[in-house]
C-alpha atoms as a PDB file:
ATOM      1  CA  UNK A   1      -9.209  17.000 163.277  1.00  0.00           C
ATOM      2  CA  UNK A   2      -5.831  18.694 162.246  1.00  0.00           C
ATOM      3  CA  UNK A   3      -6.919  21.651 164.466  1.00  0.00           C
ATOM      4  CA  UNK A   4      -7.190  18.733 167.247  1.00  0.00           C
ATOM      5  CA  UNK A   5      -4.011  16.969 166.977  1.00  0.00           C
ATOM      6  CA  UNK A   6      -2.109  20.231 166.687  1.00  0.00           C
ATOM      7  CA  UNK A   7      -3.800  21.263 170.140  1.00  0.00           C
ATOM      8  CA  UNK A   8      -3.098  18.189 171.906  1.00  0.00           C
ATOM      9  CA  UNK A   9       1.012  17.897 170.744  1.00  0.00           C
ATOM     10  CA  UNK A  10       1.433  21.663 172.054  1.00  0.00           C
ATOM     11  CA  UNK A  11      -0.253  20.323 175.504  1.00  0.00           C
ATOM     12  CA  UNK A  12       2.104  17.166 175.163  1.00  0.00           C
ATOM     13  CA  UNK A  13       4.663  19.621 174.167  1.00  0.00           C
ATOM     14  CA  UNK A  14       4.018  21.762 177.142  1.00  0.00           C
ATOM     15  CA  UNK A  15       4.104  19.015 179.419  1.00  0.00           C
ATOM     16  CA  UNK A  16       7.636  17.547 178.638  1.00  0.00           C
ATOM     17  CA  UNK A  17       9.098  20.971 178.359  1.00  0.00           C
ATOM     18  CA  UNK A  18       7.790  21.374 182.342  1.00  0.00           C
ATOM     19  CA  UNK A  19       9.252  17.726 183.013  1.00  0.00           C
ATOM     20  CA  UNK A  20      12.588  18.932 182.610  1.00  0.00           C
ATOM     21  CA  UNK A  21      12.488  21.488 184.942  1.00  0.00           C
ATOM     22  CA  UNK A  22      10.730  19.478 187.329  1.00  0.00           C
ATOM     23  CA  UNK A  23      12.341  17.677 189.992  1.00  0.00           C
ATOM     24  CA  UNK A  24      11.925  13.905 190.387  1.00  0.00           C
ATOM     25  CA  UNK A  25       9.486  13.349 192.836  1.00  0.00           C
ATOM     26  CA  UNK A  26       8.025  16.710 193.458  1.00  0.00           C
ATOM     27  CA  UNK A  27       4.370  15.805 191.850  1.00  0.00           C
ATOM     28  CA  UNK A  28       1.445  14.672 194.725  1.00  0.00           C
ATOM     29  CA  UNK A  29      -1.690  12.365 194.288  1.00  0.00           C
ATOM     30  CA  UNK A  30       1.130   9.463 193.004  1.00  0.00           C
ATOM     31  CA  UNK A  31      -1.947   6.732 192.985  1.00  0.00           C
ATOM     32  CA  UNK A  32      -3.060   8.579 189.851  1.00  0.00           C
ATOM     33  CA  UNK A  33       0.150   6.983 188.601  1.00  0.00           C
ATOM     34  CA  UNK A  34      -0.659   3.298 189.337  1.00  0.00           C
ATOM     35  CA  UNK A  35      -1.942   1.979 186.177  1.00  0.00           C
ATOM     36  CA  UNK A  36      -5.345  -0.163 185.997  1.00  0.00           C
ATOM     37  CA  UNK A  37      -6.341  -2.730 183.978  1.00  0.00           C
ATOM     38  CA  UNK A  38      -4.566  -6.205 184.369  1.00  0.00           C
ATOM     39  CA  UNK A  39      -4.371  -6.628 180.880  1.00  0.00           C
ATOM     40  CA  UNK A  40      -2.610  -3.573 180.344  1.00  0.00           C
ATOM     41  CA  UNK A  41       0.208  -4.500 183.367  1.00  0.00           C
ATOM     42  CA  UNK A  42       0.725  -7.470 181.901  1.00  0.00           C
ATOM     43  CA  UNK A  43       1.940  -5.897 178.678  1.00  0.00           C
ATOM     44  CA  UNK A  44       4.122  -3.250 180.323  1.00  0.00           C
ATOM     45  CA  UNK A  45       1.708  -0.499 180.477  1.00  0.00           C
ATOM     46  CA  UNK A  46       2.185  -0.011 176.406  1.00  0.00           C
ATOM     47  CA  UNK A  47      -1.128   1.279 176.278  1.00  0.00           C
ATOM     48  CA  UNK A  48      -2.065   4.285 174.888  1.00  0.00           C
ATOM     49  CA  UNK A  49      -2.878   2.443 171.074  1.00  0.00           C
ATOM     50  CA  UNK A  50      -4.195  -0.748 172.806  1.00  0.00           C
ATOM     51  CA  UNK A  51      -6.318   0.125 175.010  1.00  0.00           C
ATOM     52  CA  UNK A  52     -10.035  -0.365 174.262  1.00  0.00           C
ATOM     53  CA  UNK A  53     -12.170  -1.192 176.868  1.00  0.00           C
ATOM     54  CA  UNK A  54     -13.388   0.469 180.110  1.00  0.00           C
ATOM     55  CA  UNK A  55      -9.787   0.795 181.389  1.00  0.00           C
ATOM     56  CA  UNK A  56      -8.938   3.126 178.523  1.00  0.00           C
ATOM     57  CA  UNK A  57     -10.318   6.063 180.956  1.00  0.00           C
ATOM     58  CA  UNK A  58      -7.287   5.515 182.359  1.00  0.00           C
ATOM     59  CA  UNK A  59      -4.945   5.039 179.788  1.00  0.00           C
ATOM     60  CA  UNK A  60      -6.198   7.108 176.601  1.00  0.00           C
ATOM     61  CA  UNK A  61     -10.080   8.116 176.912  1.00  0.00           C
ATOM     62  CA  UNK A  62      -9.744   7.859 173.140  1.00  0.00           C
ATOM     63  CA  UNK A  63      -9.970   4.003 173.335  1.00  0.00           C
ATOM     64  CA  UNK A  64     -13.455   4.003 174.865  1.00  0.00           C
ATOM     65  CA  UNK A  65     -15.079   4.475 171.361  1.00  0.00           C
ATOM     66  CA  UNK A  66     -14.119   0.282 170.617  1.00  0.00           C
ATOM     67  CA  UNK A  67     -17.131  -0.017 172.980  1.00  0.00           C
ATOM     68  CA  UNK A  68     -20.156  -0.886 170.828  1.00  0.00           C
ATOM     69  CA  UNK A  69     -22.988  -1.053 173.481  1.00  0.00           C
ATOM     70  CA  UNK A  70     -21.857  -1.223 177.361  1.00  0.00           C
ATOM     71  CA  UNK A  71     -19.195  -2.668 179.842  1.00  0.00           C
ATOM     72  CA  UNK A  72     -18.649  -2.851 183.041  1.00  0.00           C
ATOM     73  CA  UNK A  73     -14.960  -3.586 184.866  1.00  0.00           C
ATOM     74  CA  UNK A  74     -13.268  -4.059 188.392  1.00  0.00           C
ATOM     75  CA  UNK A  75      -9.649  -4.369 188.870  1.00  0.00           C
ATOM     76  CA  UNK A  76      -8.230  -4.903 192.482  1.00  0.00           C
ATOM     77  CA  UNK A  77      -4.440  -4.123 192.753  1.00  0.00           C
ATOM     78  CA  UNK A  78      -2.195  -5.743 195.743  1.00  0.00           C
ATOM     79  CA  UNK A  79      -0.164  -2.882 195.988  1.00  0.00           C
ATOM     80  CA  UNK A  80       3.217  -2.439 197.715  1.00  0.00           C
ATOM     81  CA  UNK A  81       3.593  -2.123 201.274  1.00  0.00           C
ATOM     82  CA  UNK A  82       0.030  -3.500 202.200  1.00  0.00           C
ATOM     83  CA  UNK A  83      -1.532  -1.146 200.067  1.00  0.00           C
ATOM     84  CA  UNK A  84      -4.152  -1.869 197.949  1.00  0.00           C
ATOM     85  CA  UNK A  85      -6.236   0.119 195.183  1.00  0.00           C
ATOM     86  CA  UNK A  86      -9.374  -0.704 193.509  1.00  0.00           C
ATOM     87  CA  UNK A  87     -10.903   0.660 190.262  1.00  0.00           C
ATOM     88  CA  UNK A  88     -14.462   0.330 188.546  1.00  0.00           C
ATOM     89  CA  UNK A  89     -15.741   2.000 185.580  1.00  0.00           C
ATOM     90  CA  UNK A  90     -18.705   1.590 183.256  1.00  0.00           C
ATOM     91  CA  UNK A  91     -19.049   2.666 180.056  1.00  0.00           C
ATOM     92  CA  UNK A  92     -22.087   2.548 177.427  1.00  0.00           C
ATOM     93  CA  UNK A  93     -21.997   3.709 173.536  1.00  0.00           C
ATOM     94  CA  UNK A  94     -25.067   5.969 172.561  1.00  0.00           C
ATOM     95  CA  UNK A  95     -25.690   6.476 168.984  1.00  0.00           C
ATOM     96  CA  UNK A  96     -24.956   9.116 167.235  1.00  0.00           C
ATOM     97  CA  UNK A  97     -23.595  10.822 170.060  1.00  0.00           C
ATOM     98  CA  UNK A  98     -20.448   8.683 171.295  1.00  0.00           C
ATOM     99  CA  UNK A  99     -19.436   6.596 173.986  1.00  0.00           C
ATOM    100  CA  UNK A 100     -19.977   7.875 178.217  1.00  0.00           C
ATOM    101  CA  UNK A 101     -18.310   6.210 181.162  1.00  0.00           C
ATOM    102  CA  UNK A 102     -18.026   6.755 184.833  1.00  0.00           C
ATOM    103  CA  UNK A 103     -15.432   5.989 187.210  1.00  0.00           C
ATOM    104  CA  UNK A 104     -13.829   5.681 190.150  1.00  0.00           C
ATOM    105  CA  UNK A 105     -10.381   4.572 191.775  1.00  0.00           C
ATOM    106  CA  UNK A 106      -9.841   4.331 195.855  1.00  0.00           C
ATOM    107  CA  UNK A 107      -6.875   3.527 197.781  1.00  0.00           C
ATOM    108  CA  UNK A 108      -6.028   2.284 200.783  1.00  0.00           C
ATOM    109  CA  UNK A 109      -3.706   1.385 203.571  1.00  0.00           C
ATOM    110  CA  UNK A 110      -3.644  -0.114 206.984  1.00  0.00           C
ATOM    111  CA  UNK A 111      -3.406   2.233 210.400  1.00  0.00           C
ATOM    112  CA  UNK A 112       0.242   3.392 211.085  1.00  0.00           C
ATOM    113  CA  UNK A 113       1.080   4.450 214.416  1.00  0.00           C
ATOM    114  CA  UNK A 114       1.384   8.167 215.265  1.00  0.00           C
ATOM    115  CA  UNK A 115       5.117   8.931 216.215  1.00  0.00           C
ATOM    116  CA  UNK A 116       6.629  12.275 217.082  1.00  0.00           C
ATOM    117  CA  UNK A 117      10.343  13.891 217.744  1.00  0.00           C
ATOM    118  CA  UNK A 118      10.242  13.908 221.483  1.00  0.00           C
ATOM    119  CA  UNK A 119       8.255  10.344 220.963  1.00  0.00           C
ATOM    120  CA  UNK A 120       9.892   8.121 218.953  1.00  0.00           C
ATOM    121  CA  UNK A 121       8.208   5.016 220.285  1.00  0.00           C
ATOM    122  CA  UNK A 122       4.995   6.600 219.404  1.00  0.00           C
ATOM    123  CA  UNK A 123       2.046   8.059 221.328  1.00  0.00           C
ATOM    124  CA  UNK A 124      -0.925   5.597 221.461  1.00  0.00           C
ATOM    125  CA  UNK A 125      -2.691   6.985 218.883  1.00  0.00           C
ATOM    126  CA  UNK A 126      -2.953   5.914 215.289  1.00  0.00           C
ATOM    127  CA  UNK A 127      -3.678   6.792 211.680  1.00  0.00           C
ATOM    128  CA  UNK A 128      -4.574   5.790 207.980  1.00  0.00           C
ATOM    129  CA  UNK A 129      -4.772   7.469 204.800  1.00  0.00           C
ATOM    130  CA  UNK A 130      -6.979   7.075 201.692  1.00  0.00           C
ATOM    131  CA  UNK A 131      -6.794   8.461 198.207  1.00  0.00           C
ATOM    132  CA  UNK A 132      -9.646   9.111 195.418  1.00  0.00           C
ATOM    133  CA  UNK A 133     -10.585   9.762 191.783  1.00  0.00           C
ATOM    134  CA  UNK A 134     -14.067   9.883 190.360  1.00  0.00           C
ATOM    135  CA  UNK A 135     -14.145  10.507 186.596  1.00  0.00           C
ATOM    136  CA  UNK A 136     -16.585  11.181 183.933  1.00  0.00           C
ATOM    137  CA  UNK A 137     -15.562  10.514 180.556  1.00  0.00           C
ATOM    138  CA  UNK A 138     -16.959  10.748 176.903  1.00  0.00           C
ATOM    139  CA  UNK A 139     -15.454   9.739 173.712  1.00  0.00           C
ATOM    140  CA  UNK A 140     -16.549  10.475 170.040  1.00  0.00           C
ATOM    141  CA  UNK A 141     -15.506   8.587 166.841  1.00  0.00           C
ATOM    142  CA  UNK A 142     -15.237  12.173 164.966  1.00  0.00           C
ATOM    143  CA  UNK A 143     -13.887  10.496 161.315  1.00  0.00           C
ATOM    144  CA  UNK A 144     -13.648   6.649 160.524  1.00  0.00           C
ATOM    145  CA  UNK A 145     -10.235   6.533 161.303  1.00  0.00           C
ATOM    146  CA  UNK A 146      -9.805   9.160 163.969  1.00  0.00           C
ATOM    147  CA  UNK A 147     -11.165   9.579 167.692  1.00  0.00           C
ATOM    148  CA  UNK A 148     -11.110  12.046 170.596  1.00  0.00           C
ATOM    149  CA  UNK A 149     -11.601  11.467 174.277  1.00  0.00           C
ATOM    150  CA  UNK A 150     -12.076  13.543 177.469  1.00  0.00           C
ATOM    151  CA  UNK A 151     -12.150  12.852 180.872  1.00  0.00           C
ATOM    152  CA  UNK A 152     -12.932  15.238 184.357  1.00  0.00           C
ATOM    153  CA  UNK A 153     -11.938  13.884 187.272  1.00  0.00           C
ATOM    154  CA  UNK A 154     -12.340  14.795 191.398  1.00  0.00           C
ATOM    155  CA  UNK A 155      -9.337  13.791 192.977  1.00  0.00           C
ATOM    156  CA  UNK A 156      -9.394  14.099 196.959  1.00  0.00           C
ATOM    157  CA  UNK A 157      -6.574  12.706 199.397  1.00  0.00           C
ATOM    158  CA  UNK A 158      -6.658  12.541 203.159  1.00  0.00           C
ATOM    159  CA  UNK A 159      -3.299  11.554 205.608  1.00  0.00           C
ATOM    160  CA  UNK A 160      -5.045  11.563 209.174  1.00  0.00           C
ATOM    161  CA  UNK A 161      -6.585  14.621 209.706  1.00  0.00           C
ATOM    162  CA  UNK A 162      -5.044  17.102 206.564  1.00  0.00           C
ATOM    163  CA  UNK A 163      -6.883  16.872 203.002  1.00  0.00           C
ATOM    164  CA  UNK A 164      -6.504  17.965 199.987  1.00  0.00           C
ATOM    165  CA  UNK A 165      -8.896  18.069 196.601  1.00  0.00           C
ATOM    166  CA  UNK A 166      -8.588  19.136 193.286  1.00  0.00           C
ATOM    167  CA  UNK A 167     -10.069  18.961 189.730  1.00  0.00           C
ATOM    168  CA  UNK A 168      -7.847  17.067 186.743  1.00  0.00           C
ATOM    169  CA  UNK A 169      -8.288  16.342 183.180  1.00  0.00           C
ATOM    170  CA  UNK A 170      -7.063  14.226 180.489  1.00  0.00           C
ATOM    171  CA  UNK A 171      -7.128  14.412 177.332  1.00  0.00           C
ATOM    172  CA  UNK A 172      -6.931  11.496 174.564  1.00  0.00           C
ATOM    173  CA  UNK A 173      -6.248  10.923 170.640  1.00  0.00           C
ATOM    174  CA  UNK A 174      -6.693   7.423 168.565  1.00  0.00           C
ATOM    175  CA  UNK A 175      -5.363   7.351 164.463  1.00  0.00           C
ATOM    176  CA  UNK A 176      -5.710   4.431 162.753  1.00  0.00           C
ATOM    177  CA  UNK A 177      -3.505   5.193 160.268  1.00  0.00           C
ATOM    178  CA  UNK A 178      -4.964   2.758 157.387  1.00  0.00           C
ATOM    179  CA  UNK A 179      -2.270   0.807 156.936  1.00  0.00           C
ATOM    180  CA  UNK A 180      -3.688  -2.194 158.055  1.00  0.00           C
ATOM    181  CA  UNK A 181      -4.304  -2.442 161.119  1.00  0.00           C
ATOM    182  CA  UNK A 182      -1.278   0.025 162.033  1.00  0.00           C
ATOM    183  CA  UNK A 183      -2.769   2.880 164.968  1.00  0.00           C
ATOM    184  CA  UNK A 184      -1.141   5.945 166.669  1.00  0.00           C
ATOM    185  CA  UNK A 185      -2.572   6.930 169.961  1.00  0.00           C
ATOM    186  CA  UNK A 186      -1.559   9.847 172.388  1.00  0.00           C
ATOM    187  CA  UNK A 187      -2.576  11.216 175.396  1.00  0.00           C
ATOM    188  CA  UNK A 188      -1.757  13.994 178.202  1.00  0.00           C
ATOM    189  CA  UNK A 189      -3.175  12.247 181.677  1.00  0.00           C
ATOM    190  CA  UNK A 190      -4.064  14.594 185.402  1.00  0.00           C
ATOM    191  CA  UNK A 191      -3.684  17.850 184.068  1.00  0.00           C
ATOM    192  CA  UNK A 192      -4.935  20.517 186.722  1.00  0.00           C
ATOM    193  CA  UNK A 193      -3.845  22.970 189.308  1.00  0.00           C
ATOM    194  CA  UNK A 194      -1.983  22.496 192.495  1.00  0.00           C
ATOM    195  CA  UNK A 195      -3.340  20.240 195.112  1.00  0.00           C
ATOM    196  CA  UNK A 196      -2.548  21.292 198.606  1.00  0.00           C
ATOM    197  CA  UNK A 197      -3.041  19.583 202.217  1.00  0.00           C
ATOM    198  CA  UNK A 198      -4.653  21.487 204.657  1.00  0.00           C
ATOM    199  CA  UNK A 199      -6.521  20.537 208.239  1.00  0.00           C
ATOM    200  CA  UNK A 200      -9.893  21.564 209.781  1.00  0.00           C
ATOM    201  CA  UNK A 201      -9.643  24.487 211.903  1.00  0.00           C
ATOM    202  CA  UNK A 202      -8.994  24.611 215.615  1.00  0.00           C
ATOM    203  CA  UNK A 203      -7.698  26.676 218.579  1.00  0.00           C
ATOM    204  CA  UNK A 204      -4.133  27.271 219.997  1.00  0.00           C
ATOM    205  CA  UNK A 205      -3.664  29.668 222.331  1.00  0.00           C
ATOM    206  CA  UNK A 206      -7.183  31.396 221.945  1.00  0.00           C
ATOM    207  CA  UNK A 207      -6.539  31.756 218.539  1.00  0.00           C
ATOM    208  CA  UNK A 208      -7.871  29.983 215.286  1.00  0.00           C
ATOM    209  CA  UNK A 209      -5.363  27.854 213.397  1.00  0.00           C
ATOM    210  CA  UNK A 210      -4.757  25.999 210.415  1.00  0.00           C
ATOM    211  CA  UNK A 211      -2.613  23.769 209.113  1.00  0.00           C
ATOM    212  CA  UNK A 212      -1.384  24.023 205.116  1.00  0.00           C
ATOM    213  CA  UNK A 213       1.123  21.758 203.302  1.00  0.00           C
ATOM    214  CA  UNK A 214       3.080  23.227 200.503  1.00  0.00           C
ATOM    215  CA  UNK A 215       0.874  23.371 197.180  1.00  0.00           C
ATOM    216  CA  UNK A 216       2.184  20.641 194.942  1.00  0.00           C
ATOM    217  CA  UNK A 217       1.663  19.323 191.491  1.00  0.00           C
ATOM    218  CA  UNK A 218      -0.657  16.513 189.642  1.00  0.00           C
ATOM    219  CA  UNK A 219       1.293  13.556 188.413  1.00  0.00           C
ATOM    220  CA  UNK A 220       0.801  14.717 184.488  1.00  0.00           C
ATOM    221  CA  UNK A 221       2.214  12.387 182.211  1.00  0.00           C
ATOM    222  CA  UNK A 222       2.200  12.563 178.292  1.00  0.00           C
ATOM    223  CA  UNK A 223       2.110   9.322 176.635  1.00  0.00           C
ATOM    224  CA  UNK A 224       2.577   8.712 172.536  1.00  0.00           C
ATOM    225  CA  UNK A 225       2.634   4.947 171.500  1.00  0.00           C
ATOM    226  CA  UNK A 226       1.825   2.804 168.509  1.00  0.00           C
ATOM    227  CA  UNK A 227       0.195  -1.084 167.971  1.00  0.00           C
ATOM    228  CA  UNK A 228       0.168  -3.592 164.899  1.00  0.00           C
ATOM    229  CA  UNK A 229      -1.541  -6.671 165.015  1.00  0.00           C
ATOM    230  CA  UNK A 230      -0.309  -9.653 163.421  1.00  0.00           C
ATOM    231  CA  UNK A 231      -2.618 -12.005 162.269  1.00  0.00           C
ATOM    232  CA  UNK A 232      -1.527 -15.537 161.797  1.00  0.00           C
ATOM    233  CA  UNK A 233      -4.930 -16.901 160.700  1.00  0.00           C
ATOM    234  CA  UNK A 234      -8.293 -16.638 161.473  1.00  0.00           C
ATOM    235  CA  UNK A 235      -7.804 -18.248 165.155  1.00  0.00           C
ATOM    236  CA  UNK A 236      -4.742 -16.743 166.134  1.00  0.00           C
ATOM    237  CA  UNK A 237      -3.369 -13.287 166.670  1.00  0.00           C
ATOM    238  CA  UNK A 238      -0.014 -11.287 167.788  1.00  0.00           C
ATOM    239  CA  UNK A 239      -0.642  -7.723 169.165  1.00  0.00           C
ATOM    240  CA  UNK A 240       2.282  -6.009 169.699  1.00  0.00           C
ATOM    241  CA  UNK A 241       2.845  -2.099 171.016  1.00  0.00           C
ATOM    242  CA  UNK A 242       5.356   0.087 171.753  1.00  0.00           C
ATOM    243  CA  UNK A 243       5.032   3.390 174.045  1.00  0.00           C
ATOM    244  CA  UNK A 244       7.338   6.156 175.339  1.00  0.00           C
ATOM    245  CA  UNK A 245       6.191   8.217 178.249  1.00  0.00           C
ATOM    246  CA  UNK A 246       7.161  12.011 179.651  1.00  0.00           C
ATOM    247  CA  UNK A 247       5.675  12.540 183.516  1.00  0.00           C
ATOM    248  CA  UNK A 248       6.261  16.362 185.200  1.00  0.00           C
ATOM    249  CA  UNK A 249       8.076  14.307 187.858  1.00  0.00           C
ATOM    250  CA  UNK A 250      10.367  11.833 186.395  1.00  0.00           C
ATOM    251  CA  UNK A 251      12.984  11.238 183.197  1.00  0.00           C
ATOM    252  CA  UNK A 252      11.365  10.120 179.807  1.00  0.00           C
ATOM    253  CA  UNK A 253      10.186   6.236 180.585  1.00  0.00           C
ATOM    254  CA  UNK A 254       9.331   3.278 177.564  1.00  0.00           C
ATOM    255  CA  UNK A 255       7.334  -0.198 177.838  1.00  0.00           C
ATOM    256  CA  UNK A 256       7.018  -2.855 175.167  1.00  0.00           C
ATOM    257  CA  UNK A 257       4.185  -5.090 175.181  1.00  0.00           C
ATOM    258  CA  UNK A 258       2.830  -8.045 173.608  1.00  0.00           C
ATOM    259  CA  UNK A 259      -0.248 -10.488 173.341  1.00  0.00           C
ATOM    260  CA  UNK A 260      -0.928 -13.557 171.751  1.00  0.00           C
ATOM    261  CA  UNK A 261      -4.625 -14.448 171.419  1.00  0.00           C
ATOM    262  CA  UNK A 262      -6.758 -17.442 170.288  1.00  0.00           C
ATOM    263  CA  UNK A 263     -10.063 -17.572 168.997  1.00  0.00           C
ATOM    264  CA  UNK A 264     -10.637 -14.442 170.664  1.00  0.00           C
ATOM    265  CA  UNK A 265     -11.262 -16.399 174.100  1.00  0.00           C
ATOM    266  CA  UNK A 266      -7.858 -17.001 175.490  1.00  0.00           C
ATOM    267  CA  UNK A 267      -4.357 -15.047 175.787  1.00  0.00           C
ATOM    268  CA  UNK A 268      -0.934 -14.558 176.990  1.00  0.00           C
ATOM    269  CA  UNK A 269       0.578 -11.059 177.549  1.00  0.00           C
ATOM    270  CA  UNK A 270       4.273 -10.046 178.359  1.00  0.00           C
ATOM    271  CA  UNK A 271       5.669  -6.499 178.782  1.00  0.00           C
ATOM    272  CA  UNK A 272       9.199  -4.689 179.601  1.00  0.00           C
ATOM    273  CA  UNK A 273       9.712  -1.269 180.853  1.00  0.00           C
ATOM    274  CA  UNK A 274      12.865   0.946 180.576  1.00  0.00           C
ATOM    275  CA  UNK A 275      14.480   3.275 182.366  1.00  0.00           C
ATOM    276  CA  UNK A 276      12.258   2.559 185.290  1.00  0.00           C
ATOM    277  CA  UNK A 277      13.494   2.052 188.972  1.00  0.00           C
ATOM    278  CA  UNK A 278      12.261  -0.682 189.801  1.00  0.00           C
ATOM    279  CA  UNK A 279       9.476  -1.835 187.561  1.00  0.00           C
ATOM    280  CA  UNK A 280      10.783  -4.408 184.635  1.00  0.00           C
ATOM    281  CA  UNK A 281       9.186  -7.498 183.455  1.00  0.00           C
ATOM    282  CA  UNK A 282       5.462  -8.153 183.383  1.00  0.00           C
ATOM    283  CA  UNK A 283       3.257 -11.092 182.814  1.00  0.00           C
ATOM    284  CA  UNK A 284       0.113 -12.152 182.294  1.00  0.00           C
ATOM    285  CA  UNK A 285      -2.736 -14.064 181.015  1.00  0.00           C
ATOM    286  CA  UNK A 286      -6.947 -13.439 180.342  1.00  0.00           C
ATOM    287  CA  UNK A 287     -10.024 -14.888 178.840  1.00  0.00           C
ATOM    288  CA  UNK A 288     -13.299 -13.824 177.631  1.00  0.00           C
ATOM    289  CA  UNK A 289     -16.235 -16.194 177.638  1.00  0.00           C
ATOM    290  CA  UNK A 290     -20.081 -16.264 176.892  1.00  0.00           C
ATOM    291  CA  UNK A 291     -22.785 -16.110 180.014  1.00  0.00           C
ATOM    292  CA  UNK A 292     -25.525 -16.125 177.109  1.00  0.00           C
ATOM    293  CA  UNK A 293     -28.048 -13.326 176.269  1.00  0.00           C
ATOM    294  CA  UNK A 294     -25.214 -11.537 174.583  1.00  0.00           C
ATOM    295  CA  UNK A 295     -23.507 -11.128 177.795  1.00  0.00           C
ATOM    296  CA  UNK A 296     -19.420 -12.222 178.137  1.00  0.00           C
ATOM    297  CA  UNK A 297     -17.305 -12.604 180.837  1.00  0.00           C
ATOM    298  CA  UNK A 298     -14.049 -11.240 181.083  1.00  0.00           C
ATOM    299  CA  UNK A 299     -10.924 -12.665 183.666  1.00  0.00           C
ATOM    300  CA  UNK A 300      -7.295 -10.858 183.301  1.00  0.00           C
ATOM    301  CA  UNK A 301      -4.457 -11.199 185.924  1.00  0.00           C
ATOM    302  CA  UNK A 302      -1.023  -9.844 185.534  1.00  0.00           C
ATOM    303  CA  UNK A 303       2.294 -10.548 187.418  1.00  0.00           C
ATOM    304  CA  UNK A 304       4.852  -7.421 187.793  1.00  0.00           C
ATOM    305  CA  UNK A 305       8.036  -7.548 189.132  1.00  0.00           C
ATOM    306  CA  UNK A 306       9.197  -4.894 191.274  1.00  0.00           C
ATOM    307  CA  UNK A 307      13.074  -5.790 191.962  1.00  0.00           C
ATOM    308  CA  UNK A 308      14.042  -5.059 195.455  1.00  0.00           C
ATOM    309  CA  UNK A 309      10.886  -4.597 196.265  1.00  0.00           C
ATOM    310  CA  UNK A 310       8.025  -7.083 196.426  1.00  0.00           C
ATOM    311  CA  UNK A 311       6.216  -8.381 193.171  1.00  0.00           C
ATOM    312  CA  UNK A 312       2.325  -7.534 192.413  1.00  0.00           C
ATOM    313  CA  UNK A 313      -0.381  -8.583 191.438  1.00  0.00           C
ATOM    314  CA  UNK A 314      -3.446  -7.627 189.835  1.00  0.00           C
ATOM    315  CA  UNK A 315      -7.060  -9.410 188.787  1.00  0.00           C
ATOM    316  CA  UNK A 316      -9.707  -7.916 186.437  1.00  0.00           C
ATOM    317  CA  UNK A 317     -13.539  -9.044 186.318  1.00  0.00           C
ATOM    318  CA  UNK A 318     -15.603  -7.704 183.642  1.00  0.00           C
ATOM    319  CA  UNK A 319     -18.831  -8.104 181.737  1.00  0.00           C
ATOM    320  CA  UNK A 320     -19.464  -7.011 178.051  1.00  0.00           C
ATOM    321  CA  UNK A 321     -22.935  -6.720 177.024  1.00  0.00           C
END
């Protein structure tokens, strides 16, 4: 476990030492960066020791060992600009083995019109663009009080008629610390080499073409957080969770979340991020009830506020069983 750890802070280490020579903005594939989960937007994205469902193959693969038989979750996120981004996974616990999940996030937009220099009012045609990520995950309880995820992921991106593919990891620790119910969790997210646009081949001239974009970076971000829970009595409960963040492509971000939950059925989430651009405050409310045959129903929605720009929102539907 030591050997672990020690590992996965170099990595984390690594990856803040390359933020700061990094400039802000240069990293591709940024819908790898738009977080999943409504629960987890409604607390401010302080996730990385709270997250333990399916969405925690986003967040901290780590997480996915709280599953103890199978889930199943969609989020749909009402993006900016008329852009919107949906997300499924499924995970299932096997004995003695650990926990497996599959995933898979799209993206989408509307058709644009095609401009050009000596056409500024356009030229009839039109385009759209799309972005993927299909995961596989697995995620081991290794001690009682320590776990270790893993995920591979395919990420592919098209803008018209260029695309661009590439392979990414991330990488996942959970420590509950036994101090109550005190946990650590860490994780280094879309680790991989350069992506890099490029279009079928074709003629000009007689001769074969391509075209190639600049090779650019994944969005890797290293995330270290903690979470308490604070029990009031046996119907009532206060998570809170704090989380500080290092991507390749932007200065060191935070988040504080919280959520109040009773009976295990209903709850009430809030979140605040700093040092973000635009993204603040954060809302949000879920509940889980039974369908019978040891199947329950889960239903999270989260507000965010985007200052200048337009709010968002996000729903969750899920089914533990």
């Amino acid at each position: 476990m030591k050997k672990i750890i020690t590992i996965l802070l170099i990595l984390g280490l690594t990856g803040l030492a390359s933020a700061e020579v990094s400039n802000v903005g240069s990293a591709g594939a940024q819908f790898l960066k738009i977080g999943v989960g409504s629960r987890y937007q409604a607390m401010g994205e302080a996730s990385v020791a709270t997250a333990g469902d399916v969405y925690a193959m986003y967040w901290n693969p780590a997480g996915l060992t709280a599953i103890e038989n199978g889930q199943v979750s969609f989020t749909r996120v009402n993006w900016l600009l008329d852009i919107d981004l949906n997300y499924i996974g499924f995970a299932k616990y096997f004995e003695d083995v650990g926990v497996f999940g599959v995933s898979a996030t799209v993206l989408s937009m509307g058709e644009q019109e095609v401009t050009r220099a000596d056409e500024p009012d356009g030229t009839g045609e039109r385009f759209d663009a799309s972005s993927y990520a299909i995961g596989l995950t697995f995620a081991r309880q290794l001690t009682s009080r320590f776990s270790f995820g893993v995920t591979a992921k395919y990420v592919g991106e098209r803008i018209w008629e260029e695309k661009a593919s590439g392979v990414a990891f991330d990488f996942g620790t959970l420590l509950h610390t036994g101090f109550k119910s005190l946990r650590f969790g860490m994780s280094i997210s879309n680790m991989g080499p350069e992506m890099q646009f490029s279009s079928s081949e074709f003629n000009s001239d007689g001769n074969s073409a391509q075209y190639k974009t600049t090779p650019f970076e994944m969005p890797m971000v290293f995330r270290v957080g903690i979470a308490y829970d604070f029990e009031f009595n046996r119907q009532s409960m206060l998570t809170m969770a704090m989380e500080m963040k290092h991507p390749n492509d932007q200065l060191q971000q935070g988040s504080l979340g919280a959520e109040y939950g009773f009976e295990e059925k209903y709850f009430v989430r809030g979140g605040y991020k700093f040092n973000y651009d635009e993204e603040k405050l954060s809302l949000g409310a879920g509940i889980i009830t039974s369908l019978g045959n040891d199947v329950s129903l889960m239903v999270d929605y989260s507000w965010q506020d985007f200052g200048r720009l337009n709010d968002t929102q996000k729903f969750s539907l899920g089914f533990i069983f």
